[in-house]
N, C-alpha and C. Protein backbone atom coordinates (compact mmCIF):
# COMPACT_ATOMS: atom_id res chain seq x y z
N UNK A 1 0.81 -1.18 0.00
CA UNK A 1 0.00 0.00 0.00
C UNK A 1 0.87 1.26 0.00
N UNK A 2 1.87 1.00 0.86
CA UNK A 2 3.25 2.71 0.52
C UNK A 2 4.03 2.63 -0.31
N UNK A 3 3.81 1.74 -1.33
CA UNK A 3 4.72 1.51 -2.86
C UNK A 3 3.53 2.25 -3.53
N UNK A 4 2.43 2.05 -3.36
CA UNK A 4 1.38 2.38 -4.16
C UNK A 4 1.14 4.27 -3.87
N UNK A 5 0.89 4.19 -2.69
CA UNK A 5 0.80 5.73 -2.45
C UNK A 5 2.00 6.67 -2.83
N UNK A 6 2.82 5.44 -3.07
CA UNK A 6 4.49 6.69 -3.47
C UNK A 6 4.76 6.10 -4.66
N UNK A 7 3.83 5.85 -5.53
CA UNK A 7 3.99 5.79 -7.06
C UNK A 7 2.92 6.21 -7.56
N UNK A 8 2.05 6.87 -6.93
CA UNK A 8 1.00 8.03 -7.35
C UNK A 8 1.41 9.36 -6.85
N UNK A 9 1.86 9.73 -6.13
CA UNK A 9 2.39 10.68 -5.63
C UNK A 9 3.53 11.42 -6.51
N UNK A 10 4.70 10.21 -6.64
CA UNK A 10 5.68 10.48 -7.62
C UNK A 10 5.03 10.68 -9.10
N UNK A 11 3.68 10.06 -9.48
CA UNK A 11 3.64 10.38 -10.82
C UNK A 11 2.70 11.69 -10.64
N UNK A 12 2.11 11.98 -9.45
CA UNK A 12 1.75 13.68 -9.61
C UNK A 12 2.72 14.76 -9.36
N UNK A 13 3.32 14.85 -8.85
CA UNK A 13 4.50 15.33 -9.11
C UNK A 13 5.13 15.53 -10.29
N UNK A 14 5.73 14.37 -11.27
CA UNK A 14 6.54 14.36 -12.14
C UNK A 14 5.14 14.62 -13.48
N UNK A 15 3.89 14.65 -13.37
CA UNK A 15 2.90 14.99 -14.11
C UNK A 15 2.79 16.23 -14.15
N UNK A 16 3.07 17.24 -13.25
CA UNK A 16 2.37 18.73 -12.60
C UNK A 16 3.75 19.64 -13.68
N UNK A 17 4.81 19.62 -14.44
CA UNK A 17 4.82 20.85 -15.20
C UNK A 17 4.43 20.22 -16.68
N UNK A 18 3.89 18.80 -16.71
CA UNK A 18 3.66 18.38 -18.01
C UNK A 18 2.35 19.51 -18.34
N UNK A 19 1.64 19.64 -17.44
CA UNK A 19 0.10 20.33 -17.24
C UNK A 19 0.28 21.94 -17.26
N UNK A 20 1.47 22.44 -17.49
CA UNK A 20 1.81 23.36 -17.10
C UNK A 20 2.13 24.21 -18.80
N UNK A 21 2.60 23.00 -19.60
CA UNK A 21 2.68 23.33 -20.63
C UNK A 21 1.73 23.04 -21.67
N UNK A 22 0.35 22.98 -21.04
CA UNK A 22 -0.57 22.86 -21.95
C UNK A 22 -0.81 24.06 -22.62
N UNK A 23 -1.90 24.16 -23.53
CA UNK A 23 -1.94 25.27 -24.44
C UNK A 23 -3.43 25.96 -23.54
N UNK A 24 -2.82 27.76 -23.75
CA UNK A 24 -4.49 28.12 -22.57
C UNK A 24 -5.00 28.58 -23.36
N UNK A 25 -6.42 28.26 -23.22
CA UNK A 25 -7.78 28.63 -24.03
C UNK A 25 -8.49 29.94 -23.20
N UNK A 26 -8.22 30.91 -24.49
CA UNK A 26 -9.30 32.49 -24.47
C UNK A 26 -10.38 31.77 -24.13
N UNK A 27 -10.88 32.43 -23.60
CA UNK A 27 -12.46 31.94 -23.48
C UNK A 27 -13.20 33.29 -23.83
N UNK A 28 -12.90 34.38 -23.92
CA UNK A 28 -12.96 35.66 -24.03
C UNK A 28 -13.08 35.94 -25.57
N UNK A 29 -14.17 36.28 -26.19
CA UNK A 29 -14.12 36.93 -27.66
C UNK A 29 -13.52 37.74 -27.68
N UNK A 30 -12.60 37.97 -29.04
CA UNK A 30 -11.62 38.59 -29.57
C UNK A 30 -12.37 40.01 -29.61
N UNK A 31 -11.33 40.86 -29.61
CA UNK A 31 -11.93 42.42 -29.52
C UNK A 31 -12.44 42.83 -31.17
N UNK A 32 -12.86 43.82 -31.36
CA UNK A 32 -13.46 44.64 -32.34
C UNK A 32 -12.19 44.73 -33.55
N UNK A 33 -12.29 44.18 -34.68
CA UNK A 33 -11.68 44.77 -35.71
C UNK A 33 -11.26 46.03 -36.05
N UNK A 34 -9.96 46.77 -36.46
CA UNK A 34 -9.51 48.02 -36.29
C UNK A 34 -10.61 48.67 -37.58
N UNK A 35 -10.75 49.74 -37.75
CA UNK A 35 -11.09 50.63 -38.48
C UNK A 35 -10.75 50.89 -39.97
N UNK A 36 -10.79 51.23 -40.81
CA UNK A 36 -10.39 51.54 -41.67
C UNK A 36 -9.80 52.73 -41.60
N UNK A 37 -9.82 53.71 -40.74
CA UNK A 37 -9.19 55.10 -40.37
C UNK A 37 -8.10 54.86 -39.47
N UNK A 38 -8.21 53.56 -38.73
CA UNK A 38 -7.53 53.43 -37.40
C UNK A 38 -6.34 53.08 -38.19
N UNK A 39 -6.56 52.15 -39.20
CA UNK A 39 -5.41 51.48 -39.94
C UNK A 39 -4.75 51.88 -40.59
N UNK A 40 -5.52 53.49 -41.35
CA UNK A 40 -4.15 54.60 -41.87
C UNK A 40 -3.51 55.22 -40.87
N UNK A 41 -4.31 55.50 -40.21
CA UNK A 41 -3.87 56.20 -38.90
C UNK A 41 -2.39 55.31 -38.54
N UNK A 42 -2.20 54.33 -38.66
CA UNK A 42 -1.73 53.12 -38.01
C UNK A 42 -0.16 53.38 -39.17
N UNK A 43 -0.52 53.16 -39.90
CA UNK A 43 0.48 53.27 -41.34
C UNK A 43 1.19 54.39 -41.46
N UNK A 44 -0.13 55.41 -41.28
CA UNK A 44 0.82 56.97 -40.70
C UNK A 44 2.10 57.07 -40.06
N UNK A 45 1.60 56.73 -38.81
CA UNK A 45 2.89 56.47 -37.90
C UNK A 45 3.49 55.53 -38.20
N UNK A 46 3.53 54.82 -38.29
CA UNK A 46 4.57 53.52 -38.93
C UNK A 46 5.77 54.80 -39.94
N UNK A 47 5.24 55.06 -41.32
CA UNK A 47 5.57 55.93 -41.97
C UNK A 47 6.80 57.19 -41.40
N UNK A 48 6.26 57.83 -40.91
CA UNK A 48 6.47 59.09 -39.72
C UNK A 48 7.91 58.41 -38.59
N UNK A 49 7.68 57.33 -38.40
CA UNK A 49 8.52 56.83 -37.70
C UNK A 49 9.54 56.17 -38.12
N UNK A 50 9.47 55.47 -40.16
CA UNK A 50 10.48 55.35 -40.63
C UNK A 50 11.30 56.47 -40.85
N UNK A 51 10.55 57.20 -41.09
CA UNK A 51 11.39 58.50 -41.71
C UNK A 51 12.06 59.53 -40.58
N UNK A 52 11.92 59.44 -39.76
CA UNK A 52 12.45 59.58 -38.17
C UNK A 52 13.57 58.98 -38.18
N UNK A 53 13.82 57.94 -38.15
CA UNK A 53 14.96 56.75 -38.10
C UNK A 53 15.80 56.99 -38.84
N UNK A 54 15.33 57.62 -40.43
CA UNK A 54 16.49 58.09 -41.26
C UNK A 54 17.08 59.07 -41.10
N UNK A 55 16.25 60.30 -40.13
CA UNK A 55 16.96 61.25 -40.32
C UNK A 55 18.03 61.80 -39.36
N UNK A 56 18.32 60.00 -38.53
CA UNK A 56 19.35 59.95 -37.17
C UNK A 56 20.87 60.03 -37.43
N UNK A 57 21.71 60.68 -37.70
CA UNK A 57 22.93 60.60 -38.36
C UNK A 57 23.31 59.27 -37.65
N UNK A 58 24.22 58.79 -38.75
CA UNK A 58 25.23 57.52 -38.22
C UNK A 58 26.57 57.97 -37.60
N UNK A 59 26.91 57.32 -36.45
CA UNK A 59 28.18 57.37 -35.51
C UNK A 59 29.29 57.40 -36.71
N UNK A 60 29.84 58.70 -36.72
CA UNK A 60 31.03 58.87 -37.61
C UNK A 60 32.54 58.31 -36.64
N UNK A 61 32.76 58.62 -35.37
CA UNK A 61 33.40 58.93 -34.56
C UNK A 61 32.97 57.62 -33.75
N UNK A 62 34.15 56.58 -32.90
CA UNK A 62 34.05 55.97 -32.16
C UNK A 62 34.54 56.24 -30.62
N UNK A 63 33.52 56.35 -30.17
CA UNK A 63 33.79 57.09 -28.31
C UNK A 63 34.68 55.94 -27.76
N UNK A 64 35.11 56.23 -27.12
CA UNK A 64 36.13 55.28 -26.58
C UNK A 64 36.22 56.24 -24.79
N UNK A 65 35.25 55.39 -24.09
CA UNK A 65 35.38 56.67 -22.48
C UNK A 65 36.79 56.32 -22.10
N UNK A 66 37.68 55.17 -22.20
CA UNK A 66 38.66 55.51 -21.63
C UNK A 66 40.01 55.87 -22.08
N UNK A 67 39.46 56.05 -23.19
CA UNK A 67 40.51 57.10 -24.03
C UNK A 67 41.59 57.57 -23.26
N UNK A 68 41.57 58.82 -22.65
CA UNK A 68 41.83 59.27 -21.83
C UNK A 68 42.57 59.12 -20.51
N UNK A 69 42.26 57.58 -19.63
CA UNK A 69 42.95 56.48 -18.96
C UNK A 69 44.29 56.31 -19.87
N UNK A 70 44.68 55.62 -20.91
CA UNK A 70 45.42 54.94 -21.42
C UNK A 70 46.28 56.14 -22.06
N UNK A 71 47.85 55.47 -22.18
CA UNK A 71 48.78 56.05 -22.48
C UNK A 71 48.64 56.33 -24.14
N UNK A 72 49.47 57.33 -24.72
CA UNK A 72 48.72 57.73 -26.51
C UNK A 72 49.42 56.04 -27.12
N UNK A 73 50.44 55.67 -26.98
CA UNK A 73 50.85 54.46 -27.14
C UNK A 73 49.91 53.11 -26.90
N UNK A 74 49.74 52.93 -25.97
CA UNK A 74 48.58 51.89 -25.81
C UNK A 74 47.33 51.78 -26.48
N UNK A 75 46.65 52.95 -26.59
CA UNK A 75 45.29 53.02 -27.12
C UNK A 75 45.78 52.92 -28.62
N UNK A 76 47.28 53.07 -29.71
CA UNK A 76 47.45 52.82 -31.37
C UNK A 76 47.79 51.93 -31.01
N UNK A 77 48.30 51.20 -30.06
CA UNK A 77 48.65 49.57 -30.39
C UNK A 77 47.17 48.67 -30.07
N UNK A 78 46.82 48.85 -28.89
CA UNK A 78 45.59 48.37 -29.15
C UNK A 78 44.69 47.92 -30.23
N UNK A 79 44.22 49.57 -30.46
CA UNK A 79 43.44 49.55 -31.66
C UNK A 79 44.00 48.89 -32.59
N UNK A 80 45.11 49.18 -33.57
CA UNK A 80 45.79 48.01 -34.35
C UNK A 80 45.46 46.69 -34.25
N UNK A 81 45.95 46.08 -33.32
CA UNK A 81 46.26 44.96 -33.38
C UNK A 81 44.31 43.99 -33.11
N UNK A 82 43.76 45.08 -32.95
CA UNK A 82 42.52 44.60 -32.70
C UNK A 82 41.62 44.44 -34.07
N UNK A 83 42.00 45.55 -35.34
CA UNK A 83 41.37 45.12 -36.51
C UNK A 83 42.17 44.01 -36.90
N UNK A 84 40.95 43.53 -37.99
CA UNK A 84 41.43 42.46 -39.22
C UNK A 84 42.42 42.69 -39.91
């Protein structure tokens, strides 16, 4: 009978994250379809926000904060030996 109770036990246990990875069901209807205004609206900004992005200059200049720390020697050998 305590082989039995500790081989149900052990298989709830070793069962409990199988249950864990089940798939969860909405039970909740899906909300309202967007608009046809909402969705330019939507594209707008999308739009607005590519063109934002382009107009970010690219890092010409590589900051280096400890520049400054390191001897003028160290920081050209460094760098050197660190490109391809």
């Amino acid at each position: 009978m305590k082989i039995l109770c500790a081989s149900m036990l052990l298989a709830a246990v070793v069962s409990g994250p199988a249950f864990a990875q089940a798939p969860q069901f909405n039970m909740m209807a899906d909300g309202p379809g967007k608009t046809p205004e909402q969705i330019e609206r939507q594209k707008a900004l999308e739009k607005a926000y590519k063109e934002s992005l382009r107009k970010i200059p690219d890092a010409a200049v590589v900051d280096d904060p400890w520049g400054g720390v390191r001897n003028a020697s160290q920081s050209k050998t460094s760098s050197k030996s660190r490109q391809p």
